[in-house]
Each structure stands twice: as structure tokens, then as C-alpha cells.
Protein backbone atom coordinates (compact mmCIF):
# COMPACT_ATOMS: atom_id res chain seq x y z
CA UNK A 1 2.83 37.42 72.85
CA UNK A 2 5.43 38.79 70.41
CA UNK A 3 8.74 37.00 70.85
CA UNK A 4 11.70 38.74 69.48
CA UNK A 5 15.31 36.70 68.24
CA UNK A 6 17.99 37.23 70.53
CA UNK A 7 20.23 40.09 69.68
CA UNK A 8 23.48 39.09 67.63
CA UNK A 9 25.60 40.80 69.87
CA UNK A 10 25.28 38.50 72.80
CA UNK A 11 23.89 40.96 74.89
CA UNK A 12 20.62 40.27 77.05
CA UNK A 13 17.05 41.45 75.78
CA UNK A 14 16.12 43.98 78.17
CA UNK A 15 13.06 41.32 78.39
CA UNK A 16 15.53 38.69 79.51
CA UNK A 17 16.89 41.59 81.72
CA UNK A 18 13.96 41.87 83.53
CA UNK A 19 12.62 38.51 83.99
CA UNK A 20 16.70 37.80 85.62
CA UNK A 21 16.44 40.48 88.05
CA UNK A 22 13.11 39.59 89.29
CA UNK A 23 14.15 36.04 89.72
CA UNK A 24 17.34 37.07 91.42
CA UNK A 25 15.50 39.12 93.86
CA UNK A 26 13.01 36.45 94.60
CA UNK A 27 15.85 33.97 94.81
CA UNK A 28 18.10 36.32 97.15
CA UNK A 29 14.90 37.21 99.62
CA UNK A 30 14.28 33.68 100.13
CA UNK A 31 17.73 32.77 100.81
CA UNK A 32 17.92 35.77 103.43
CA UNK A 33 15.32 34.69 105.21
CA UNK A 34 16.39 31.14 105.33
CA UNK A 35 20.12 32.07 106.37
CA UNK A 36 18.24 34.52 109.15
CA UNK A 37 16.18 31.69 110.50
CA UNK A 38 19.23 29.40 110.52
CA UNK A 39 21.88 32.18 111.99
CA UNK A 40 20.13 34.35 114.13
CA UNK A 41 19.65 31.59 117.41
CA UNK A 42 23.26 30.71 116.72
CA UNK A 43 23.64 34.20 118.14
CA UNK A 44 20.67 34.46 120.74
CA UNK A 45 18.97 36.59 117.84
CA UNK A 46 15.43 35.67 118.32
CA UNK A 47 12.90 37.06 115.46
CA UNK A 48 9.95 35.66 114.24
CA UNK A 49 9.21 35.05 110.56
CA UNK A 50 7.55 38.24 109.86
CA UNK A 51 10.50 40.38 111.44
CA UNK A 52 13.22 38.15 109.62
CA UNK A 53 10.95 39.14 106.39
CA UNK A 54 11.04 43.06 107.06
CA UNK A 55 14.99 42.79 107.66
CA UNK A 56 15.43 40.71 104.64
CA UNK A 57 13.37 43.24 102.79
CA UNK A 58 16.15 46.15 103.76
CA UNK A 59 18.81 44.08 102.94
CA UNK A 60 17.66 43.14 99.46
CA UNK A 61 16.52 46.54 98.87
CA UNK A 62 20.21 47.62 99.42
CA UNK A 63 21.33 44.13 97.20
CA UNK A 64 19.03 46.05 94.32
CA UNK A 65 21.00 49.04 94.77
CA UNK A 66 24.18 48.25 94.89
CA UNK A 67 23.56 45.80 91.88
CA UNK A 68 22.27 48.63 90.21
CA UNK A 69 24.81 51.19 90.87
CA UNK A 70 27.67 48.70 89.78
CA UNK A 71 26.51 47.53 86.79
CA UNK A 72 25.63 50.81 84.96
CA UNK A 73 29.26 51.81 85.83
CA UNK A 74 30.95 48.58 84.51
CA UNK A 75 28.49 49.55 81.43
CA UNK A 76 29.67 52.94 81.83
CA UNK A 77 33.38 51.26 81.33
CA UNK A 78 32.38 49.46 78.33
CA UNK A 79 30.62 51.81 76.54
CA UNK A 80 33.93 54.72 76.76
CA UNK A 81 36.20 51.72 75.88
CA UNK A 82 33.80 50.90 72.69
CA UNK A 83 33.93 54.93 72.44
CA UNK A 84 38.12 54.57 72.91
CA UNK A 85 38.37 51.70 70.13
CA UNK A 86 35.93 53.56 67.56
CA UNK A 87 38.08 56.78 67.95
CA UNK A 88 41.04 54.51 67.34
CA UNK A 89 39.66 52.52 64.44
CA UNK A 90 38.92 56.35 62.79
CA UNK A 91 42.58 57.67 63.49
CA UNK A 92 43.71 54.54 62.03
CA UNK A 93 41.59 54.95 58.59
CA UNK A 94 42.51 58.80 58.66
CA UNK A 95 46.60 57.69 58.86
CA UNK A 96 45.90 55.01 56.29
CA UNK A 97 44.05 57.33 54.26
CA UNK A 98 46.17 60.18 53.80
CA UNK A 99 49.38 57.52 53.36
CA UNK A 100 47.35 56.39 49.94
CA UNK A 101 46.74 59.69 48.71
């Protein structure tokens, strides 16, 4: 197994990407079906295991979705405000530039 260093930037391997989401789905199913077992008679709801594991499949299958969806636009976000302080940085060089010419 090839192990890479982590990147300077701070940012997550997309290795280390991957092995978080999978955990946090794992972690999140099991904790829906636990808070099912425990809430649902509080309510009359009763279910048995293998129901409160379908229904905790939808819900995380929405989790993964909406997860998804919100962090490529926060990436989305910071990638046009890298975009905005790069354009910035140039203009700046340009004026500075021309004022030395």
C-alpha cells in the first residue's frame, strides 16, 4: 500500500475523504436505528428491527445527499472567492506595475 504525505494545504486526501464519509455513514445509520428503537414506542410507533433498518436506510440516503449537495456549493464558494482574490492579486501587480514604469 502506497501512502502519500498529507497535502500542505490542509486540505483532506480524497483518500482521507473517503474513508470519513464511509465512517460517517456507518456512524449515522447506526445512530438512526438506535434513536428509532428508542423513539418510536414513545409514540405507539411499533417497527421491528428490519423495518427501523429500511427507514433508516431512506433517511441516510437523503443525509448523503444533502451532505453532498452542500458541500460542493460551499466548495463552489471557495473556489470563486480563491478565483475573486487571484483576479485581485493580478489587478494589484498590473496597478503596481504600470506605477514603476
Amino acid at each position: 500500500m502506497t501512502t502519500h504525505p498529507p497535502p500542505l494545504d490542509g486540505s483532506q486526501s480524497r483518500t482521507g475523504s473517503f474513508i470519513e464519509a464511509v465512517a460517517n455513514v456507518i456512524a449515522g445509520y447506526i445512530v438512526a436505528i438506535i434513536v428509532q428503537r428508542l423513539a418510536y414506542p414513545l409514540f405507539g410507533i411499533d417497527t421491528t428491527l428490519a423495518t427501523d433498518g429500511m427507514i433508516a436506510a431512506i433517511f441516510t440516503t437523503a443525509s448523503l445527499a444533502r451532505s453532498y449537495v452542500l458541500r460542493r456549493f460551499f466548495q463552489h464558494l471557495a473556489d470563486a472567492d480563491k478565483q475573486h482574490d487571484l483576479q485581485g492579486s493580478e489587478r494589484l501587480r498590473q496597478r503596481l506595475a504600470r506605477r514603476h514604469l
